[in-house]
PDB file of N, CA and C in Angstrom:
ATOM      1  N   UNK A   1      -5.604 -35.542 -43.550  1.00  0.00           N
ATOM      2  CA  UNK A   1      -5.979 -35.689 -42.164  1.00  0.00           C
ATOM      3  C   UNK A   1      -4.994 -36.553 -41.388  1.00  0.00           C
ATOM      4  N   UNK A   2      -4.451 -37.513 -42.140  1.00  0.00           N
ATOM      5  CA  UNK A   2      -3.429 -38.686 -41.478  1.00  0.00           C
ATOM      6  C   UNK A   2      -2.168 -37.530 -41.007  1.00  0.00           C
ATOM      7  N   UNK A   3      -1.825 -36.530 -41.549  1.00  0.00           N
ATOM      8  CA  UNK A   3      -0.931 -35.756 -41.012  1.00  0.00           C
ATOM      9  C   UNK A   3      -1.015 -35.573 -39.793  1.00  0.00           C
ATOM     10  N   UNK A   4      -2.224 -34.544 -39.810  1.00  0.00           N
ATOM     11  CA  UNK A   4      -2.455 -33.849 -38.439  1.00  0.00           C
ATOM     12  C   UNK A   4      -2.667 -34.594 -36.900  1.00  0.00           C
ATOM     13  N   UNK A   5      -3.411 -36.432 -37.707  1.00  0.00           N
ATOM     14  CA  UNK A   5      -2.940 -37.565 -36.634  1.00  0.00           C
ATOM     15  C   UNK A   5      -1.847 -37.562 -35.825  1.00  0.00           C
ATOM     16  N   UNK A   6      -0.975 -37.419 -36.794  1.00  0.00           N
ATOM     17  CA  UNK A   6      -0.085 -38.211 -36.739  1.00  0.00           C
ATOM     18  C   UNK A   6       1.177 -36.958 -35.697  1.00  0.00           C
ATOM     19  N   UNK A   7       1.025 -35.636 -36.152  1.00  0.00           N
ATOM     20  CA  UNK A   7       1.159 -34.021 -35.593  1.00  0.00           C
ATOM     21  C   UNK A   7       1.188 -34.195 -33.786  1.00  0.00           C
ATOM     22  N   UNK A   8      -0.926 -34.561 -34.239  1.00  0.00           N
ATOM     23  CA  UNK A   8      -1.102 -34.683 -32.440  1.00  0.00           C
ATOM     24  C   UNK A   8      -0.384 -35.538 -31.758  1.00  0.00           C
ATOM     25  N   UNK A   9      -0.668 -37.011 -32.204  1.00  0.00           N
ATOM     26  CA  UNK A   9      -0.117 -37.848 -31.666  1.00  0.00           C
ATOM     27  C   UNK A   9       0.897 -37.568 -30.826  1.00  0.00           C
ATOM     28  N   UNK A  10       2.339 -37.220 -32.039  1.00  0.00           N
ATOM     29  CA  UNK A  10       3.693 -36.545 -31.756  1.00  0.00           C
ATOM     30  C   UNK A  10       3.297 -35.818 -30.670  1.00  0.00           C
ATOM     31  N   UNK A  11       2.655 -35.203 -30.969  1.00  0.00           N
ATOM     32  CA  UNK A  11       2.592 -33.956 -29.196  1.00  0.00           C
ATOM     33  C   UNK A  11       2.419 -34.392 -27.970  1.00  0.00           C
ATOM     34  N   UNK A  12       1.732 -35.193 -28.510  1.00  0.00           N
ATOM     35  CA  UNK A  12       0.587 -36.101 -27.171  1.00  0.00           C
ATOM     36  C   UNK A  12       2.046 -36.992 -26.612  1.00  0.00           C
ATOM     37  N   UNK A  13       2.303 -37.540 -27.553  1.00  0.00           N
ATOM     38  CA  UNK A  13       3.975 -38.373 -26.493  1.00  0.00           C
ATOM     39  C   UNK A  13       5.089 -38.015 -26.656  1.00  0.00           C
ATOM     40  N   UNK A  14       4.930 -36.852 -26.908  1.00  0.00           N
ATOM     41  CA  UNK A  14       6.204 -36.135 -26.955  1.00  0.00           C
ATOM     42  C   UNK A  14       6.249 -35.224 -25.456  1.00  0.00           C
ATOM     43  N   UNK A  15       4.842 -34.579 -25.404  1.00  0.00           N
ATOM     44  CA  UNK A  15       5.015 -33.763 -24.534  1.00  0.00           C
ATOM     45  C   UNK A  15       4.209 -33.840 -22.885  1.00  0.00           C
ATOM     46  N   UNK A  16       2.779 -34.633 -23.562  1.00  0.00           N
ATOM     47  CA  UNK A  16       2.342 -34.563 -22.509  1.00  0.00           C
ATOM     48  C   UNK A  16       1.982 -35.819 -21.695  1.00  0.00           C
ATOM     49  N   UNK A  17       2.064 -36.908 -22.134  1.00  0.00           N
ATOM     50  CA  UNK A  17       2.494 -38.366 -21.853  1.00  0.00           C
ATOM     51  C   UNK A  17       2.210 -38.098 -20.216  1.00  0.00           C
ATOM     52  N   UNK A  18       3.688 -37.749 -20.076  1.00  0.00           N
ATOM     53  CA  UNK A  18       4.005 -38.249 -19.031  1.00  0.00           C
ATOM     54  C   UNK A  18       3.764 -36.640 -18.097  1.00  0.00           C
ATOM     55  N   UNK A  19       3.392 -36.767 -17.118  1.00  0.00           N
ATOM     56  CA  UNK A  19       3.455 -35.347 -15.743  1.00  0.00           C
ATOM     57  C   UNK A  19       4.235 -34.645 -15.654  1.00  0.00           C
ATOM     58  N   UNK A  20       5.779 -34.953 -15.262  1.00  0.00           N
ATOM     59  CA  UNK A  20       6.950 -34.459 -14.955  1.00  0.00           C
ATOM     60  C   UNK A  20       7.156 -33.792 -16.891  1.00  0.00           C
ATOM     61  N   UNK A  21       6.749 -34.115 -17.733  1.00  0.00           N
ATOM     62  CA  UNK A  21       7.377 -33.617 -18.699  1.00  0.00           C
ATOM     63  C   UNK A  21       6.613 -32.476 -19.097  1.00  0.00           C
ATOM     64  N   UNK A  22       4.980 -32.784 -18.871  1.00  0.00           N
ATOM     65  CA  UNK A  22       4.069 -31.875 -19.435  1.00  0.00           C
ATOM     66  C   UNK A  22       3.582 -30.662 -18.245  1.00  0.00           C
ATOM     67  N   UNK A  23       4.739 -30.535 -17.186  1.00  0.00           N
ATOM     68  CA  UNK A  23       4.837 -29.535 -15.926  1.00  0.00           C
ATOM     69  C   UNK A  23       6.467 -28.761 -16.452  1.00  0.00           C
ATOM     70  N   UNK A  24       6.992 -29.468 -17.137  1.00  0.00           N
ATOM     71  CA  UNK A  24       8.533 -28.874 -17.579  1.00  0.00           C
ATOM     72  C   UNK A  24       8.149 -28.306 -18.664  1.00  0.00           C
ATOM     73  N   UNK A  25       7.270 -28.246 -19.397  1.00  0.00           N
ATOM     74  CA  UNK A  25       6.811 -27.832 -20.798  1.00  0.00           C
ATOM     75  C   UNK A  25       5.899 -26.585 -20.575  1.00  0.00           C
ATOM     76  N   UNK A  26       4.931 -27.012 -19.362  1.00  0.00           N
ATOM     77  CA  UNK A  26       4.233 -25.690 -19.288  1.00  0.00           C
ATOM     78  C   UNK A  26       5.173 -24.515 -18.220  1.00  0.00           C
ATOM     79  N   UNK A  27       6.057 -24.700 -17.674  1.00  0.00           N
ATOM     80  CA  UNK A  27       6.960 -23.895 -16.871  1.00  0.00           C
ATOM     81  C   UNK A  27       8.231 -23.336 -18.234  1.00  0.00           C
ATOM     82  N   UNK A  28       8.338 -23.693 -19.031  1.00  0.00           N
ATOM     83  CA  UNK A  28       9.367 -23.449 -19.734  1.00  0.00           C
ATOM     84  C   UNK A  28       8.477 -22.908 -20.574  1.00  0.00           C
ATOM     85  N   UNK A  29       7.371 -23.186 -21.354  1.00  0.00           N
ATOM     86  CA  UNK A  29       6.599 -22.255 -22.002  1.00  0.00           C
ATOM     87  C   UNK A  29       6.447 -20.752 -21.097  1.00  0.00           C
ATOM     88  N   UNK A  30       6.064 -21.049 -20.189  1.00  0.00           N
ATOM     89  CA  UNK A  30       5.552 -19.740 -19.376  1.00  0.00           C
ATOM     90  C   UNK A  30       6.874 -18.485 -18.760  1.00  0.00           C
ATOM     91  N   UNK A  31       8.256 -19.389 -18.924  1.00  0.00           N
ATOM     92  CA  UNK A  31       9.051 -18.320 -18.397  1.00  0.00           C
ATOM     93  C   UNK A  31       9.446 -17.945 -19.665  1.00  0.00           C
ATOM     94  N   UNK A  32       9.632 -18.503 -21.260  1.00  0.00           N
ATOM     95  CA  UNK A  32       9.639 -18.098 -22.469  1.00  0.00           C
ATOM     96  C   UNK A  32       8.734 -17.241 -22.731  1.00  0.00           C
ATOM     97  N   UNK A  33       7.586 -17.085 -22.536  1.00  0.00           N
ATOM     98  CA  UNK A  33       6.290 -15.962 -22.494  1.00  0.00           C
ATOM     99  C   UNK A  33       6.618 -14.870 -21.842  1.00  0.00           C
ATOM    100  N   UNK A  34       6.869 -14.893 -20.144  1.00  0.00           N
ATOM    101  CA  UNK A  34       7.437 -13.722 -19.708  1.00  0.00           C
ATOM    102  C   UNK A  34       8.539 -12.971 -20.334  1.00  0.00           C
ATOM    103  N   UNK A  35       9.418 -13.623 -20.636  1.00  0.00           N
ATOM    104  CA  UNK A  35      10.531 -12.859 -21.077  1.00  0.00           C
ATOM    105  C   UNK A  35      10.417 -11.914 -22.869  1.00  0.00           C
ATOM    106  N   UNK A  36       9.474 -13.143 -23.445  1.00  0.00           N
ATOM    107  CA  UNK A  36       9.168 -11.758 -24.654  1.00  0.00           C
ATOM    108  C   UNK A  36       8.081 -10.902 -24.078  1.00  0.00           C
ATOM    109  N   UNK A  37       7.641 -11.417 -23.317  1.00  0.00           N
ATOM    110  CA  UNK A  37       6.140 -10.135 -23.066  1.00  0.00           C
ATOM    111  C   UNK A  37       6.852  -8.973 -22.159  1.00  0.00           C
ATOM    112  N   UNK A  38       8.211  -9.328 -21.107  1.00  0.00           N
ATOM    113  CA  UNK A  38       8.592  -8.235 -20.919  1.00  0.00           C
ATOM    114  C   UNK A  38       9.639  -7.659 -21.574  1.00  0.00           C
ATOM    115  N   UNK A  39      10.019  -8.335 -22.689  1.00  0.00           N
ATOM    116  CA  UNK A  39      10.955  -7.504 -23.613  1.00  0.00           C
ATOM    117  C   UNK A  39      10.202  -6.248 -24.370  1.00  0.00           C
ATOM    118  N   UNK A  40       8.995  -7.241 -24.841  1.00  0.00           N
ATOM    119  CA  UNK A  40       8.126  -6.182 -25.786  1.00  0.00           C
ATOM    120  C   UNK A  40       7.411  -5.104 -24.960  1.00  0.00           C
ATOM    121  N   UNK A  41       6.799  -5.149 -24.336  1.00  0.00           N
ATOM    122  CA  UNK A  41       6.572  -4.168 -23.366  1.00  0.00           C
ATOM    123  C   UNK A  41       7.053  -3.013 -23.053  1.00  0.00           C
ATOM    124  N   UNK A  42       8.483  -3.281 -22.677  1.00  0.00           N
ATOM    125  CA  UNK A  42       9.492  -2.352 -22.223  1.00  0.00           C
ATOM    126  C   UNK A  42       9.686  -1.683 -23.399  1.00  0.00           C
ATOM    127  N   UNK A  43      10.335  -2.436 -24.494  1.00  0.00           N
ATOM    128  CA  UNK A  43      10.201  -1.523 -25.894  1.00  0.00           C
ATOM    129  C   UNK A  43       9.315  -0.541 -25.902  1.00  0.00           C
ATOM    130  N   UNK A  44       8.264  -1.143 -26.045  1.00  0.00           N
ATOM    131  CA  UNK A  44       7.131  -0.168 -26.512  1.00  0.00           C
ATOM    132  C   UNK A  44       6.790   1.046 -25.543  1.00  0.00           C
ATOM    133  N   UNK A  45       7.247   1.003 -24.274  1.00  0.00           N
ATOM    134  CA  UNK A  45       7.429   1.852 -23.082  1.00  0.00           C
ATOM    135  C   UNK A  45       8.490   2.917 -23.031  1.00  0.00           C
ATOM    136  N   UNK A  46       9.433   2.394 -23.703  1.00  0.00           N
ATOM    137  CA  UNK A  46      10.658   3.313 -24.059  1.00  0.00           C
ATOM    138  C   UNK A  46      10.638   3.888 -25.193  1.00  0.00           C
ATOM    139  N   UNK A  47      10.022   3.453 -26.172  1.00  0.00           N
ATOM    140  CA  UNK A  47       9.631   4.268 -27.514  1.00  0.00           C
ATOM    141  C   UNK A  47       8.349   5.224 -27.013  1.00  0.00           C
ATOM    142  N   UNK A  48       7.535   5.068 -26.198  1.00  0.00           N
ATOM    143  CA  UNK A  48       6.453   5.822 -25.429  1.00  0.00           C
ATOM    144  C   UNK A  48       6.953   7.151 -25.007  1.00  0.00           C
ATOM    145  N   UNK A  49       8.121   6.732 -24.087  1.00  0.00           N
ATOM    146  CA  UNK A  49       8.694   7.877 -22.809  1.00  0.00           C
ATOM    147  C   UNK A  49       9.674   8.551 -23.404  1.00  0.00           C
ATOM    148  N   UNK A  50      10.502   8.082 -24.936  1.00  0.00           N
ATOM    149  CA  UNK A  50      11.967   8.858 -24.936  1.00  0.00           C
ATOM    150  C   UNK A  50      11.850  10.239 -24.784  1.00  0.00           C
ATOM    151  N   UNK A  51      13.298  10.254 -24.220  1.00  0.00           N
ATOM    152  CA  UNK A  51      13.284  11.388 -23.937  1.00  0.00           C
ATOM    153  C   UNK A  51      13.064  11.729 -22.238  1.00  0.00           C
ATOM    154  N   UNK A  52      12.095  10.831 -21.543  1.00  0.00           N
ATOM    155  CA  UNK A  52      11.726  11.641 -20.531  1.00  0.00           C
ATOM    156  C   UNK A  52      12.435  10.459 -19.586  1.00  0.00           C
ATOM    157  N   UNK A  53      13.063   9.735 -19.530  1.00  0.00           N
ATOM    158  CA  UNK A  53      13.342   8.822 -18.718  1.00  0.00           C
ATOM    159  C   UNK A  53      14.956   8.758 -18.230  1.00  0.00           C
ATOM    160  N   UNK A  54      15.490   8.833 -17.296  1.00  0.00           N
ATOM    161  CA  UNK A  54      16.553   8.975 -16.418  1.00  0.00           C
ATOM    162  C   UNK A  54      17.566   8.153 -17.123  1.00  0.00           C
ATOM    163  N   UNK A  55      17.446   7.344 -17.990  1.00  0.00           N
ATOM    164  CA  UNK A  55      18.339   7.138 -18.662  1.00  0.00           C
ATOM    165  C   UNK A  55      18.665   7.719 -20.077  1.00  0.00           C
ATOM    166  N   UNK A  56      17.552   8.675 -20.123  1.00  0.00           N
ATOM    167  CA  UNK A  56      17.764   9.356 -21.468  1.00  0.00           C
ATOM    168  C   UNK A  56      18.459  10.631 -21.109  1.00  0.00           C
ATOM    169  N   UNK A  57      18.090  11.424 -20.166  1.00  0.00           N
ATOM    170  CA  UNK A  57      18.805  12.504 -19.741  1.00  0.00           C
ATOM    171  C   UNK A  57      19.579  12.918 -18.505  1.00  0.00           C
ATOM    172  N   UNK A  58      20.276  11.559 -17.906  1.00  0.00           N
ATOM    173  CA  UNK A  58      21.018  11.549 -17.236  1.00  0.00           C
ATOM    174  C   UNK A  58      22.840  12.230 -17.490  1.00  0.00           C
ATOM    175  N   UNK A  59      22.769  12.237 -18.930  1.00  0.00           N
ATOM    176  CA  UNK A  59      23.977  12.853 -19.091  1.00  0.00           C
ATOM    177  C   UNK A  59      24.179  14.668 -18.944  1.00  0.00           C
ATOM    178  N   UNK A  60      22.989  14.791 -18.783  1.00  0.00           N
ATOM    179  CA  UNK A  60      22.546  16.422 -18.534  1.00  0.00           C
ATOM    180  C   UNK A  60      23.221  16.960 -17.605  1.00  0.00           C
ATOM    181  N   UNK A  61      22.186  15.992 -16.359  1.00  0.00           N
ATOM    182  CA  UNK A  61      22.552  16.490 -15.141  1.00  0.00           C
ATOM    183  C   UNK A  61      24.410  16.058 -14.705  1.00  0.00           C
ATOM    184  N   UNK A  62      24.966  15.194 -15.158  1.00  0.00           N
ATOM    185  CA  UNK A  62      26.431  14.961 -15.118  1.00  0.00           C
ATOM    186  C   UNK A  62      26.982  15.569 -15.877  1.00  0.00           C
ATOM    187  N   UNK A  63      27.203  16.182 -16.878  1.00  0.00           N
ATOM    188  CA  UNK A  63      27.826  17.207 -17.688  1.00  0.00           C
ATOM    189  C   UNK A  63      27.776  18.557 -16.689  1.00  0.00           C
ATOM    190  N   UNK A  64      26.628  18.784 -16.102  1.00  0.00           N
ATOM    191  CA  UNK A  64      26.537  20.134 -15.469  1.00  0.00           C
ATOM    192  C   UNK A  64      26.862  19.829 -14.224  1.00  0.00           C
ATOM    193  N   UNK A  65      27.270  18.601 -13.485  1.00  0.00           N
ATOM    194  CA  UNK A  65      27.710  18.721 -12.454  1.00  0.00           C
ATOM    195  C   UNK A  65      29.452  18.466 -12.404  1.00  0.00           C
ATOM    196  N   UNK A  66      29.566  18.284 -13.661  1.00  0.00           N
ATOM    197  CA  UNK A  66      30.829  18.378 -13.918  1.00  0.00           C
ATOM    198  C   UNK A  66      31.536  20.006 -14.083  1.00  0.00           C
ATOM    199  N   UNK A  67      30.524  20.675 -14.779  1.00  0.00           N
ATOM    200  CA  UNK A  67      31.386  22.253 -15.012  1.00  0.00           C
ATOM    201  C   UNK A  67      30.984  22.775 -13.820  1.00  0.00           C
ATOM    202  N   UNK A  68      30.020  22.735 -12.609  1.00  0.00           N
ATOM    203  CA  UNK A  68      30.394  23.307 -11.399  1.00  0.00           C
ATOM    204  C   UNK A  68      31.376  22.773 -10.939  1.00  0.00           C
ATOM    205  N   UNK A  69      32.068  21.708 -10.614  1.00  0.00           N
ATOM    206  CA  UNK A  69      33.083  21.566 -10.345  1.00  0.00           C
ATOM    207  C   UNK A  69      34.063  21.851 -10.579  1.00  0.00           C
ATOM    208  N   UNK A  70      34.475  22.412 -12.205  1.00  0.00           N
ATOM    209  CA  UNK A  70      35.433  23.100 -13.074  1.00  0.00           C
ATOM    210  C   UNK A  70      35.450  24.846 -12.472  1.00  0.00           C
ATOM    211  N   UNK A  71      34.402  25.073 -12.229  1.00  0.00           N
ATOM    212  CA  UNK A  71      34.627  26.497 -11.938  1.00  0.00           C
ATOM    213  C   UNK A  71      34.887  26.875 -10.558  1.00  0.00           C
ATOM    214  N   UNK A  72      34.746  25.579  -9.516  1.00  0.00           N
ATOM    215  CA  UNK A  72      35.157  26.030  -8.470  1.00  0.00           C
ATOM    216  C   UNK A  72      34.032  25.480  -7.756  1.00  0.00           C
ATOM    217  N   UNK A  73      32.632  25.433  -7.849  1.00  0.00           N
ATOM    218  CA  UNK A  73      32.326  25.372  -6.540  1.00  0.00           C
ATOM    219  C   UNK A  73      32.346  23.935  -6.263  1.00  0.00           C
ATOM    220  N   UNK A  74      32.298  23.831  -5.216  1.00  0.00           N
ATOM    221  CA  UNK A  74      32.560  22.891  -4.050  1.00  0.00           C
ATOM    222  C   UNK A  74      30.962  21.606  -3.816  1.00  0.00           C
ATOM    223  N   UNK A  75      31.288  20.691  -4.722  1.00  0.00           N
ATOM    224  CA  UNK A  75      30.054  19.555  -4.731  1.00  0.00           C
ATOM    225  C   UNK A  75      29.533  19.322  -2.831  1.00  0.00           C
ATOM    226  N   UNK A  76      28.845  19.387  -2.396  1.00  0.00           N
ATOM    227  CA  UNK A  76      28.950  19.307  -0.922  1.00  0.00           C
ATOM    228  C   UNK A  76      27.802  17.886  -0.980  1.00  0.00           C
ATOM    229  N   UNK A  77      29.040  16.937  -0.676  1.00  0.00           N
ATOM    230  CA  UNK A  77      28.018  15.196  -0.351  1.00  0.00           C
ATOM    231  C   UNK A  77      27.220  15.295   0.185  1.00  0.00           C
ATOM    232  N   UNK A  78      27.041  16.071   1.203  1.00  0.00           N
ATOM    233  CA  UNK A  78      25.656  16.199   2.977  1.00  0.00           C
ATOM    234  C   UNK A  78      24.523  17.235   2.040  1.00  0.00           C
ATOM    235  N   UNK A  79      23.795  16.477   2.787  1.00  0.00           N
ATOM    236  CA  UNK A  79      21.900  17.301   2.100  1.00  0.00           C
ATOM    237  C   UNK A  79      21.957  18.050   3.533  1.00  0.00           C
ATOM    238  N   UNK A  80      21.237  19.283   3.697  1.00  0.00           N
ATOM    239  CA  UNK A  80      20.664  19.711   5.019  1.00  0.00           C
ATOM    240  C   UNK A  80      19.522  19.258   5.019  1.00  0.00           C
ATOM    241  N   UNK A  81      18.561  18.182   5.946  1.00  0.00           N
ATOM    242  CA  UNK A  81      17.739  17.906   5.860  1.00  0.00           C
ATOM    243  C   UNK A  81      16.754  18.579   6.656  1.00  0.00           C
ATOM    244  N   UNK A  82      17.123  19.874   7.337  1.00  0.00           N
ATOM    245  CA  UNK A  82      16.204  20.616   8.493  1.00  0.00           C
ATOM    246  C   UNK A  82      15.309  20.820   8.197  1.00  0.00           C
ATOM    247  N   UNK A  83      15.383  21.339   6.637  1.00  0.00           N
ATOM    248  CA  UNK A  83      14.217  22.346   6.151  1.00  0.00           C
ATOM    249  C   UNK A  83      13.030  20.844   6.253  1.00  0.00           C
ATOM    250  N   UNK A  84      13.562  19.994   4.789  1.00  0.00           N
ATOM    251  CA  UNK A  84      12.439  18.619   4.909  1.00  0.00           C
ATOM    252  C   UNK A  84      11.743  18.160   6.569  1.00  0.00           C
ATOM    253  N   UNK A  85      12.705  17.560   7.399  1.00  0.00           N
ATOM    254  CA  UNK A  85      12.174  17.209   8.757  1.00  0.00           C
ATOM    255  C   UNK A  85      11.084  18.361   9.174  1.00  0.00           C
ATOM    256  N   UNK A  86      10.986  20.008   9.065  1.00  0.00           N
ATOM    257  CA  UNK A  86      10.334  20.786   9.508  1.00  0.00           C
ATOM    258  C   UNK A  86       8.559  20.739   8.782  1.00  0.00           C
ATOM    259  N   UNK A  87       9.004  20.405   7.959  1.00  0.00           N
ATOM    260  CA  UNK A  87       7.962  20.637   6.734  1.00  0.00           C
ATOM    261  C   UNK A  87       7.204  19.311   7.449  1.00  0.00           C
ATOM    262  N   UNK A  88       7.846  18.043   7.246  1.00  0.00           N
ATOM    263  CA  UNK A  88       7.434  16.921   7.499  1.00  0.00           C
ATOM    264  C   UNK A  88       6.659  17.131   8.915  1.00  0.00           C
ATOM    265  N   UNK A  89       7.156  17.502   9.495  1.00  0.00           N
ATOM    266  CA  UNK A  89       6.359  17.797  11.494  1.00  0.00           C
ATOM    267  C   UNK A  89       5.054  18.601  11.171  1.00  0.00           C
ATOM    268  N   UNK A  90       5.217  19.697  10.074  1.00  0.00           N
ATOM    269  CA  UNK A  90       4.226  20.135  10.220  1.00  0.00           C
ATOM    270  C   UNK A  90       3.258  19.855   9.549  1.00  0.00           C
ATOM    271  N   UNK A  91       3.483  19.082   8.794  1.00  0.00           N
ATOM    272  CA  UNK A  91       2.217  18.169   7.912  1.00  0.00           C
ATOM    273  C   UNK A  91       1.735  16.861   8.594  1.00  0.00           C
ATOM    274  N   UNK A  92       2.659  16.180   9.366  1.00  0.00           N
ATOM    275  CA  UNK A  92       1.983  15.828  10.339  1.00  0.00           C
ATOM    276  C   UNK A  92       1.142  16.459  11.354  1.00  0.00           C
ATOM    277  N   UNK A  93       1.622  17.644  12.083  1.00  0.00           N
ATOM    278  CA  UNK A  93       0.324  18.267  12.268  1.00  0.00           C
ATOM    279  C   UNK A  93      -0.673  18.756  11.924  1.00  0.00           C
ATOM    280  N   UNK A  94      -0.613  18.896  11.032  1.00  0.00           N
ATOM    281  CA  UNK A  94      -1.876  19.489  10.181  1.00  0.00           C
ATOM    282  C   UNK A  94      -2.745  18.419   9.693  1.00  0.00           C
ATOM    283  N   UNK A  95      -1.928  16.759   9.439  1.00  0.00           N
ATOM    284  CA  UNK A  95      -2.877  15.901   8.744  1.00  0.00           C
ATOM    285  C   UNK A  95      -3.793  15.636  10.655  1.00  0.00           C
ATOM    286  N   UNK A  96      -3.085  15.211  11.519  1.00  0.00           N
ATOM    287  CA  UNK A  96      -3.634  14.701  12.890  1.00  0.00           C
ATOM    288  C   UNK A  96      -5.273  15.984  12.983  1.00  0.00           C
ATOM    289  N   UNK A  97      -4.422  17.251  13.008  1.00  0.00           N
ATOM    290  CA  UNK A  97      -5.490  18.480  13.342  1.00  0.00           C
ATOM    291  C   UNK A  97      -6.936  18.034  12.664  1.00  0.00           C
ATOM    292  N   UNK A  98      -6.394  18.025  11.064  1.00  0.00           N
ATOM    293  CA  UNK A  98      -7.759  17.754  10.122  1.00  0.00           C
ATOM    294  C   UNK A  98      -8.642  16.563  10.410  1.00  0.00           C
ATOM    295  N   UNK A  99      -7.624  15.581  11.004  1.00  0.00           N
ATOM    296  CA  UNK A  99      -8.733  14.039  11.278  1.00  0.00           C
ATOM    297  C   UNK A  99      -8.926  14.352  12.645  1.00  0.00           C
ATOM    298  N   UNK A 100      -8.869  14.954  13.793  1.00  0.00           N
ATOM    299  CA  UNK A 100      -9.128  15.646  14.561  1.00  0.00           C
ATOM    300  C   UNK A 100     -10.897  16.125  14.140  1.00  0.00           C
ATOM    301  N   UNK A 101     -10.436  17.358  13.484  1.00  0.00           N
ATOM    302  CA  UNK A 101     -11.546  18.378  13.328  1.00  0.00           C
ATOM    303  C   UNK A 101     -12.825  17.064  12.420  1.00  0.00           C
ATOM    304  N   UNK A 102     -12.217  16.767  11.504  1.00  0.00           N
ATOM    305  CA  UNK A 102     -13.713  15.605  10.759  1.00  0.00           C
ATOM    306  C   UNK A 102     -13.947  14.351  11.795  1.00  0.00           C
ATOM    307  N   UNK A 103     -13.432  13.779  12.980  1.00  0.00           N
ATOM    308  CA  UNK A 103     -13.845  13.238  13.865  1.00  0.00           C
ATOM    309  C   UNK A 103     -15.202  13.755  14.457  1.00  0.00           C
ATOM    310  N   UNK A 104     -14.367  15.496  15.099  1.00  0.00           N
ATOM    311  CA  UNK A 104     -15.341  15.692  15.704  1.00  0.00           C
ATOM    312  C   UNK A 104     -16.739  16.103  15.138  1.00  0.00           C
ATOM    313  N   UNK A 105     -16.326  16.527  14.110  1.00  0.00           N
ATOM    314  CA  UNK A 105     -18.063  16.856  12.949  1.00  0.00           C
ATOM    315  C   UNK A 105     -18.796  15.446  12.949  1.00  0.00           C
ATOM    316  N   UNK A 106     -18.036  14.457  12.802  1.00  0.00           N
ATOM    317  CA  UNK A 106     -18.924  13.130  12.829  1.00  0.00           C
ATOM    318  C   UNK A 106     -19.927  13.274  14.260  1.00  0.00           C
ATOM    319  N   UNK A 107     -18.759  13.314  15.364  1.00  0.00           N
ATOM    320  CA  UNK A 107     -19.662  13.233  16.420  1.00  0.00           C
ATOM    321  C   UNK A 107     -20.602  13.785  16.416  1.00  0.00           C
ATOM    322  N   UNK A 108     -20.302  15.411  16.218  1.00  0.00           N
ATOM    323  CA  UNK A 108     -21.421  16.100  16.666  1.00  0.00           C
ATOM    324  C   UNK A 108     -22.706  16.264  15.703  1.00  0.00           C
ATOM    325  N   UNK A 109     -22.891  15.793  14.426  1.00  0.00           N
ATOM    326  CA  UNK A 109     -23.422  15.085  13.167  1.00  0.00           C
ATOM    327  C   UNK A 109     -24.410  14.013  13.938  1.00  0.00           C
ATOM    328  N   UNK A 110     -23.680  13.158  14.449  1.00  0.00           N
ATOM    329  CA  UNK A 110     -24.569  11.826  14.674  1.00  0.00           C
ATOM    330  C   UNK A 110     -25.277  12.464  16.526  1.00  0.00           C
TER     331      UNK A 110
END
């Protein structure tokens, strides 16, 4: 038992004595915690997903954007964004129309 005295003790003025030491102890414990809990995590997330994650099959899509380029066609940097913006307008209209139309069922409901 005189050990484990003697254990605490050690802890007790080693660590938590004083404020400033036993606030440096629990901040340095706690960013030591984060960093294995997000090491392990991620592991276990990437052994979860292989295979499906953008760093697993990113060499796909660059290999094949490499042999279109070999055969000629022409990588073009600019997206046309017409088609998206069109789509986008009209799903905005359609979301406004629908809260529109269930507005007015409320009203005419109550």
């Amino acid at each position: 038992m005189p050990a484990v005295s003697q254990i605490s003790s050690g802890i007790f003025n080693g660590l938590m004595r004083k404020n400033a030491t036993w606030l440096t102890t629990i901040f340095l414990g706690a960013f030591t915690f984060e960093l294995a809990f997000e090491g392990v995590t991620n592991s276990i997330w990437d052994n979860w997903n292989k295979g499906r994650q953008w760093k697993d099959i990113k060499h796909r899509y660059i290999q094949q954007a490499e042999e279109e380029d070999e055969e000629g066609a022409v990588a073009s940097p600019q997206t046309d964004f017409s088609n998206i913006c069109v789509t986008t307008r009209e799903l905005a209209i359609e979301r406004v129309s629908t809260i529109s139309v269930s507005h007015h069922e409320r009203l005419v409901a109550a």
